[in-house]
Protein backbone atom coordinates (compact mmCIF):
# COMPACT_ATOMS: atom_id res chain seq x y z
CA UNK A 1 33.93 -20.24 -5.34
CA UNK A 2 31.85 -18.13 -7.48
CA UNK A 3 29.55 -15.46 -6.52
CA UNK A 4 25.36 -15.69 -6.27
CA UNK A 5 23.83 -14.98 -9.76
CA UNK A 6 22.13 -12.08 -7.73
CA UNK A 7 23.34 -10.70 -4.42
CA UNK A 8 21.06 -8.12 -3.12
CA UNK A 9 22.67 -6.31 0.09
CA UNK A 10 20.26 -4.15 2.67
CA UNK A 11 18.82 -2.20 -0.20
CA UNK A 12 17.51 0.80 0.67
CA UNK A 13 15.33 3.71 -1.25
CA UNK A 14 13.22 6.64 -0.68
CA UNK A 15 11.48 9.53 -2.95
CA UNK A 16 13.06 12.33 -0.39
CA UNK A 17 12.26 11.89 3.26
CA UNK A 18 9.99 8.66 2.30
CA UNK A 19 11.44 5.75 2.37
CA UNK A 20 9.95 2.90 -0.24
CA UNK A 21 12.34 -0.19 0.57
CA UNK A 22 14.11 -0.66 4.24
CA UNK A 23 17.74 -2.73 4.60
CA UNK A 24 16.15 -5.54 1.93
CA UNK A 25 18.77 -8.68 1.07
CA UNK A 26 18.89 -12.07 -0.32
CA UNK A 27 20.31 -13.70 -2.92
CA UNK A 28 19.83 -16.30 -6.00
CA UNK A 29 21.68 -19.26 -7.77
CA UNK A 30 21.23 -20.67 -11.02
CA UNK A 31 18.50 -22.69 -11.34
CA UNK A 32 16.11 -20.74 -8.77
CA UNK A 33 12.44 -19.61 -9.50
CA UNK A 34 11.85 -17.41 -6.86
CA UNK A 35 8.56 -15.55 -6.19
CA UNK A 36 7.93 -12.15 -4.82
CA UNK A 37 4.23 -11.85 -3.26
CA UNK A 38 3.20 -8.85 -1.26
CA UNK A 39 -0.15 -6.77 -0.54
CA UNK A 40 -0.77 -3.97 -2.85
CA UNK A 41 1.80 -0.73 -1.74
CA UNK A 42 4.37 -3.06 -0.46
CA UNK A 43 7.20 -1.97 -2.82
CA UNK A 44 7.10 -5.14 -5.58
CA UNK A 45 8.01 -2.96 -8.11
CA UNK A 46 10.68 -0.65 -7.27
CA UNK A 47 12.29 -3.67 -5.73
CA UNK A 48 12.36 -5.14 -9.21
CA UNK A 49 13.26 -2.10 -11.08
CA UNK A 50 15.86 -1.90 -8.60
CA UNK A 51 17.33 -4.93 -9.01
CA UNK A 52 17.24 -4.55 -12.83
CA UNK A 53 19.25 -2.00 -12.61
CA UNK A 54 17.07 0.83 -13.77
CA UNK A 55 16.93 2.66 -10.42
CA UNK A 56 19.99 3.47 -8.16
CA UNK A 57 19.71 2.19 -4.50
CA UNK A 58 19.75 4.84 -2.17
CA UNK A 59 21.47 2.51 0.32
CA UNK A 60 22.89 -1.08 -0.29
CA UNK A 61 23.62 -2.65 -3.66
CA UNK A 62 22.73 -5.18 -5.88
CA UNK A 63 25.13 -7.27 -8.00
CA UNK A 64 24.49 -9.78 -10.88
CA UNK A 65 27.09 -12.69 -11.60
CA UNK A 66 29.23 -10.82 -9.04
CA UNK A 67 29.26 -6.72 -10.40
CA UNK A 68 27.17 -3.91 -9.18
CA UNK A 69 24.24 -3.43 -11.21
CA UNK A 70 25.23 0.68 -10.86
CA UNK A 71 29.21 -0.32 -12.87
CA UNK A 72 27.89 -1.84 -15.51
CA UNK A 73 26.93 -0.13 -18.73
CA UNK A 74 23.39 -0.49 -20.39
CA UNK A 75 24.84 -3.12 -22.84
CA UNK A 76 26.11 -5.38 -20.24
CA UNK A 77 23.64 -5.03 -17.77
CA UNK A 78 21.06 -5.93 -20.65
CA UNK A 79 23.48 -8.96 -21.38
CA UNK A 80 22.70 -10.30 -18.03
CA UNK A 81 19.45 -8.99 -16.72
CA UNK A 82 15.86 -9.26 -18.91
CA UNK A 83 13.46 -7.06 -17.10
CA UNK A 84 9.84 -7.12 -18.04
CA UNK A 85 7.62 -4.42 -16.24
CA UNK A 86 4.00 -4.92 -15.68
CA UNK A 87 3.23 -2.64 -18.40
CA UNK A 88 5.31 -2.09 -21.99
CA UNK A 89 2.97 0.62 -24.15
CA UNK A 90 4.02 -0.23 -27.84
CA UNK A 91 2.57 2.46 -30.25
CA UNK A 92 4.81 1.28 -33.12
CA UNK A 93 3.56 -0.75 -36.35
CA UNK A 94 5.53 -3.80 -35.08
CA UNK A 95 5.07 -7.57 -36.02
CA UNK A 96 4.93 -9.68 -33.10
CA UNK A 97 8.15 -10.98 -34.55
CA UNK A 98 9.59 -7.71 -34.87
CA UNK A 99 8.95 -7.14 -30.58
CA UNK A 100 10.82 -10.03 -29.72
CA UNK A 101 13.72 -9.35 -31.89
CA UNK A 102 14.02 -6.38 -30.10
CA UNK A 103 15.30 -8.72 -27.37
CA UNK A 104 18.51 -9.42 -29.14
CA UNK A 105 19.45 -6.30 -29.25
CA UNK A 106 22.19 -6.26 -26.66
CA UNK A 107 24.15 -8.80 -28.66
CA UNK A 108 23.95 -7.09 -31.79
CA UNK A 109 27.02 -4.64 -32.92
CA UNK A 110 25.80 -1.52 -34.38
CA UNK A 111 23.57 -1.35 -37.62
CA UNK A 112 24.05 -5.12 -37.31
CA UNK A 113 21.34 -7.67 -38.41
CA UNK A 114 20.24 -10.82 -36.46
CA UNK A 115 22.14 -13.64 -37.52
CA UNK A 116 21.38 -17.18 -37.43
CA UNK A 117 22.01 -17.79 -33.69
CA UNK A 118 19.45 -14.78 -32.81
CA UNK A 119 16.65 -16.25 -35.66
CA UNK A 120 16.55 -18.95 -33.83
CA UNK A 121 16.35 -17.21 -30.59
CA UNK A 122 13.77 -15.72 -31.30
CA UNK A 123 11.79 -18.27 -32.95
CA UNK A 124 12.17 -20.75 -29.76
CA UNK A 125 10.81 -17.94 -27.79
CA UNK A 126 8.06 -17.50 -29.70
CA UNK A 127 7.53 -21.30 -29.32
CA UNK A 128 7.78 -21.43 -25.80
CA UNK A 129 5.36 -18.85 -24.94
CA UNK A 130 2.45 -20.35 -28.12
CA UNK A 131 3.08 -17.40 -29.53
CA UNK A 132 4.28 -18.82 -33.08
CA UNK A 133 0.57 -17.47 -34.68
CA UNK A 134 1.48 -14.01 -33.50
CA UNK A 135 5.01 -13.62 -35.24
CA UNK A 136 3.47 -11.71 -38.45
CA UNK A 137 0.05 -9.93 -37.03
CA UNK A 138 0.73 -6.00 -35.31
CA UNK A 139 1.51 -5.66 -32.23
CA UNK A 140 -0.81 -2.93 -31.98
CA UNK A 141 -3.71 -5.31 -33.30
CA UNK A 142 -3.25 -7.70 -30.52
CA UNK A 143 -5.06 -8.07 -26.99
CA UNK A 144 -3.39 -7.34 -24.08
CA UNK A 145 -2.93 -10.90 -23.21
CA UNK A 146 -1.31 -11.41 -26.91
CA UNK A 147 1.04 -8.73 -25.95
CA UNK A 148 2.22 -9.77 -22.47
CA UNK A 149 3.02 -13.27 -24.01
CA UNK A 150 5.25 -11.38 -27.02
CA UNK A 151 6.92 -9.15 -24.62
CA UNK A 152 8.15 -12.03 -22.09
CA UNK A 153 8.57 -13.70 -25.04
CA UNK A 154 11.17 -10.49 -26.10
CA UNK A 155 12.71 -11.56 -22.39
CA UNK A 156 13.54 -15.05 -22.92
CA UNK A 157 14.64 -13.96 -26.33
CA UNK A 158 17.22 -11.48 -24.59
CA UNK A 159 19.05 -14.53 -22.92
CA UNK A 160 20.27 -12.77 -19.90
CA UNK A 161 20.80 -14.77 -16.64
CA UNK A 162 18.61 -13.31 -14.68
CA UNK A 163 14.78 -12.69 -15.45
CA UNK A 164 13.13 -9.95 -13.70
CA UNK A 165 9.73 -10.29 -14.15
CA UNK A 166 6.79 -7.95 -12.59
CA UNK A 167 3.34 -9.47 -12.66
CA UNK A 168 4.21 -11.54 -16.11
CA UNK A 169 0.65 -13.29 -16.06
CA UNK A 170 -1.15 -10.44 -15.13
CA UNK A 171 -4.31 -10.21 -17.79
CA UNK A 172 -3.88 -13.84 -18.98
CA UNK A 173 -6.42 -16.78 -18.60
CA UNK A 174 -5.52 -19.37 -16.21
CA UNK A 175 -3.64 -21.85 -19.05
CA UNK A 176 -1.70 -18.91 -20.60
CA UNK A 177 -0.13 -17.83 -17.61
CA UNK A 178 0.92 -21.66 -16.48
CA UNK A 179 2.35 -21.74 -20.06
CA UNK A 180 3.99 -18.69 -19.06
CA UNK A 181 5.56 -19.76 -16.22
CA UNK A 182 6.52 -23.57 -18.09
CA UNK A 183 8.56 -21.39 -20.21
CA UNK A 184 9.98 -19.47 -17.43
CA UNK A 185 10.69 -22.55 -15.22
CA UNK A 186 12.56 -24.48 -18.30
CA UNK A 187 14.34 -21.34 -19.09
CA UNK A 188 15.75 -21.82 -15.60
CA UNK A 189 16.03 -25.48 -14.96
CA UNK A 190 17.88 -26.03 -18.03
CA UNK A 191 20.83 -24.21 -16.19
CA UNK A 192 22.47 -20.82 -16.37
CA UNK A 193 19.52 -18.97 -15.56
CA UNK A 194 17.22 -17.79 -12.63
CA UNK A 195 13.92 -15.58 -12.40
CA UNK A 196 12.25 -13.39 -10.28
CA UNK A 197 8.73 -13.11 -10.48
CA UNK A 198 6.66 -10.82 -8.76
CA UNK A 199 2.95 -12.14 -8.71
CA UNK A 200 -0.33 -11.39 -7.35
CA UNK A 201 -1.47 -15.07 -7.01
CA UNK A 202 -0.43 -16.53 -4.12
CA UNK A 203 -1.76 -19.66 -5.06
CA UNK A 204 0.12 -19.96 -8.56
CA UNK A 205 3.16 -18.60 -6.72
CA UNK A 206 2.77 -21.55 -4.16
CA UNK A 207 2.59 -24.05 -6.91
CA UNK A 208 5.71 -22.54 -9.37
CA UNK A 209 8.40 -21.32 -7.16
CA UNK A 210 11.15 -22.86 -5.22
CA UNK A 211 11.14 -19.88 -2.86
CA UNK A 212 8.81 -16.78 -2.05
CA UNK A 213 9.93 -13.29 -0.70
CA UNK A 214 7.32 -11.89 1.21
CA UNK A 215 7.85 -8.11 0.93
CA UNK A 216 5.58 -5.74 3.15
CA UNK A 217 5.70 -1.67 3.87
CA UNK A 218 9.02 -1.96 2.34
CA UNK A 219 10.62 -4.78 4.48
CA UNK A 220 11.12 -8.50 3.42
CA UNK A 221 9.45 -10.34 6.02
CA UNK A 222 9.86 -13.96 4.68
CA UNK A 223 12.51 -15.98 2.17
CA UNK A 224 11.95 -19.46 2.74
CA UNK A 225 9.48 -22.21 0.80
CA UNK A 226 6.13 -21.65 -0.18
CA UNK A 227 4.52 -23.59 3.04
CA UNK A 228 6.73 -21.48 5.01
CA UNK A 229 6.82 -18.11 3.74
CA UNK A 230 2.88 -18.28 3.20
CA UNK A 231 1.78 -19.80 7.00
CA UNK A 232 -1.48 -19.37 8.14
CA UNK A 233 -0.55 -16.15 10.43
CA UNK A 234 1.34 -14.58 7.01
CA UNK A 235 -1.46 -14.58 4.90
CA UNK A 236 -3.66 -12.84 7.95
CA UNK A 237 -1.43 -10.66 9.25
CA UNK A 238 0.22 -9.30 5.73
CA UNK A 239 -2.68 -10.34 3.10
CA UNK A 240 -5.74 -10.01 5.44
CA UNK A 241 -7.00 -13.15 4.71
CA UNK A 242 -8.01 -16.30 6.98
CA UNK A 243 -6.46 -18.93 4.28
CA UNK A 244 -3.78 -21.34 4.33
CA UNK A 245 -1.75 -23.71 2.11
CA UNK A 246 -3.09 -27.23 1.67
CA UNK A 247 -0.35 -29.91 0.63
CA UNK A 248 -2.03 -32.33 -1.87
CA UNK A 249 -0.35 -35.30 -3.52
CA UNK A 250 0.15 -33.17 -6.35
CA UNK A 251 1.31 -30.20 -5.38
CA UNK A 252 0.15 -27.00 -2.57
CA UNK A 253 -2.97 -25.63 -2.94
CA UNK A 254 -4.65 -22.22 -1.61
CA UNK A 255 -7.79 -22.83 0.78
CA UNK A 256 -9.30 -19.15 1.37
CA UNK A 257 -12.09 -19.01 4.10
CA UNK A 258 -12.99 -15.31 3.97
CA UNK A 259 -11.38 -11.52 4.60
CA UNK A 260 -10.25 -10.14 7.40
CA UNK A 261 -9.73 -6.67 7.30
CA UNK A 262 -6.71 -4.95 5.96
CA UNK A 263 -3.07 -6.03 6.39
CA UNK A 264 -1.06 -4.97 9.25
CA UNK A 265 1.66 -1.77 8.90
CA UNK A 266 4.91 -2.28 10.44
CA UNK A 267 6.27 1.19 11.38
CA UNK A 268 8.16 2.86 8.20
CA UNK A 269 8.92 6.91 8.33
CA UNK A 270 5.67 7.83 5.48
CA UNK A 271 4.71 4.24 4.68
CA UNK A 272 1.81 5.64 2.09
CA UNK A 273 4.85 6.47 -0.45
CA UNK A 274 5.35 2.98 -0.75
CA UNK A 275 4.43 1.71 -4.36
């Protein structure tokens, strides 16, 4: 029987004597779109960075397609895990083309060009994301929203198993970042492939994934469905909101009513360390 595509066992980490993330696990199989939602300071990020492999866990592990994340070299853990982080600063004089080729990288041997199979790559990830129009302009000409879409674009590119992405559609209108995440989900529903998201928008994350980790003060309080994971007490007690998830013929939607105050703190030794 072979192993998750990710197997994340009670991952712990801390800056010193403050700890960020507290005994977190799950895992993911091919073919997942899984969501990460959690208030601001919840640890969303270094969970992510952690799981690409570009922190070490203080405590726990992680493993992709059944190796530790800390045995692998850079080259093979790029082979199986694209990470995009919620910012990428490019002060180069890059075509857009030239950003996403960067992607195929991991596959190249050294001073090696990109052959056929990684032209074309890179032009159906360009595709995917509508990002064809951007393949020749600078990078460093483009909006922020122009950007984002090149540099997941550099992801799907990549071709690793996993995508590990951290706020992907953050800065994007409303049909850019459901284009987004079509190109995500038929990345992963074609086989061979799963994604992490971490997103802000409960609502799109109710519509898009198959499952949603609720992560809070360092703790993952909920892995189950959307309904579940987001219930009516959730969203007050973690989000601070009185809101709930509507099912529709079509699909969940978000029904906000108002505020509430602040989420709740479970107890964590230094809990304002968490990112």
């Amino acid at each position: 029987m072979s192993p998750p595509l990710l197997e994340v066992r009670e991952l712990g980490f801390a800056y010193g004597a403050r700890i960020v993330l507290d005994a977190v696990g799950f895992g993911m199989d091919e073919g997942e779109l899984v969501g990460l939602v959690g208030p601001n300071a919840a640890g969303k990020s270094t969970l992510l960075e952690l799981v690409a492999g570009l922190r070490k866990p203080c405590r726990g592990s992680v493993r992709v397609q059944g190796a530790r994340t800390t045995d692998l070299g850079r080259r093979e853990l790029a082979r199986r895990v694209a990470f995009v982080p919620q910012s990428t600063p490019i002060d180069f004089e890059l075509t857009g083309r030239d950003l996403v080729a960067l992607g195929r990288l991991p596959w190249l041997g050294r001073f090696a060009r990109p052959g056929p199979a990684d032209e074309r790559a890179i032009d159906e990830a360009l595709e995917e994301l509508d990002a064809s129009a951007l393949a020749e302009r600078r990078v460093t000409e483009l909006s922020g929203g122009e950007r984002q879409r090149l540099v997941v674009a550099r992801a799907l590119a990549q071709g690793g198993a996993l995508l590990v992405l951290d706020e992907p559609t953050a800065g994007l209108d409303p049909a850019h970042a459901h284009a987004l995440l079509d190109a995500v989900e038929r990345r992963v529903r074609r086989g061979g492939a799963a994604a992490l998201v971490s997103l802000h928008d409960l609502a799109l994350a109710a519509q898009r994934c198959d499952r949603i980790l609720v992560l809070h003060r360092g703790r993952l309080l909920s892995d189950a469905s959307p309904i579940q994971s987001l219930s009516r007490e959730r969203l007050r007690d973690v989000f601070g909101l009185d809101a709930e998830l509507v099912e529709l013929r079509d699909g969940l939607a978000l029904l906000v009513r108002r505020a509430v105050g602040g989420p709740t703190r479970p107890r964590l030794p230094d809990p304002d360390a968490v990112r």
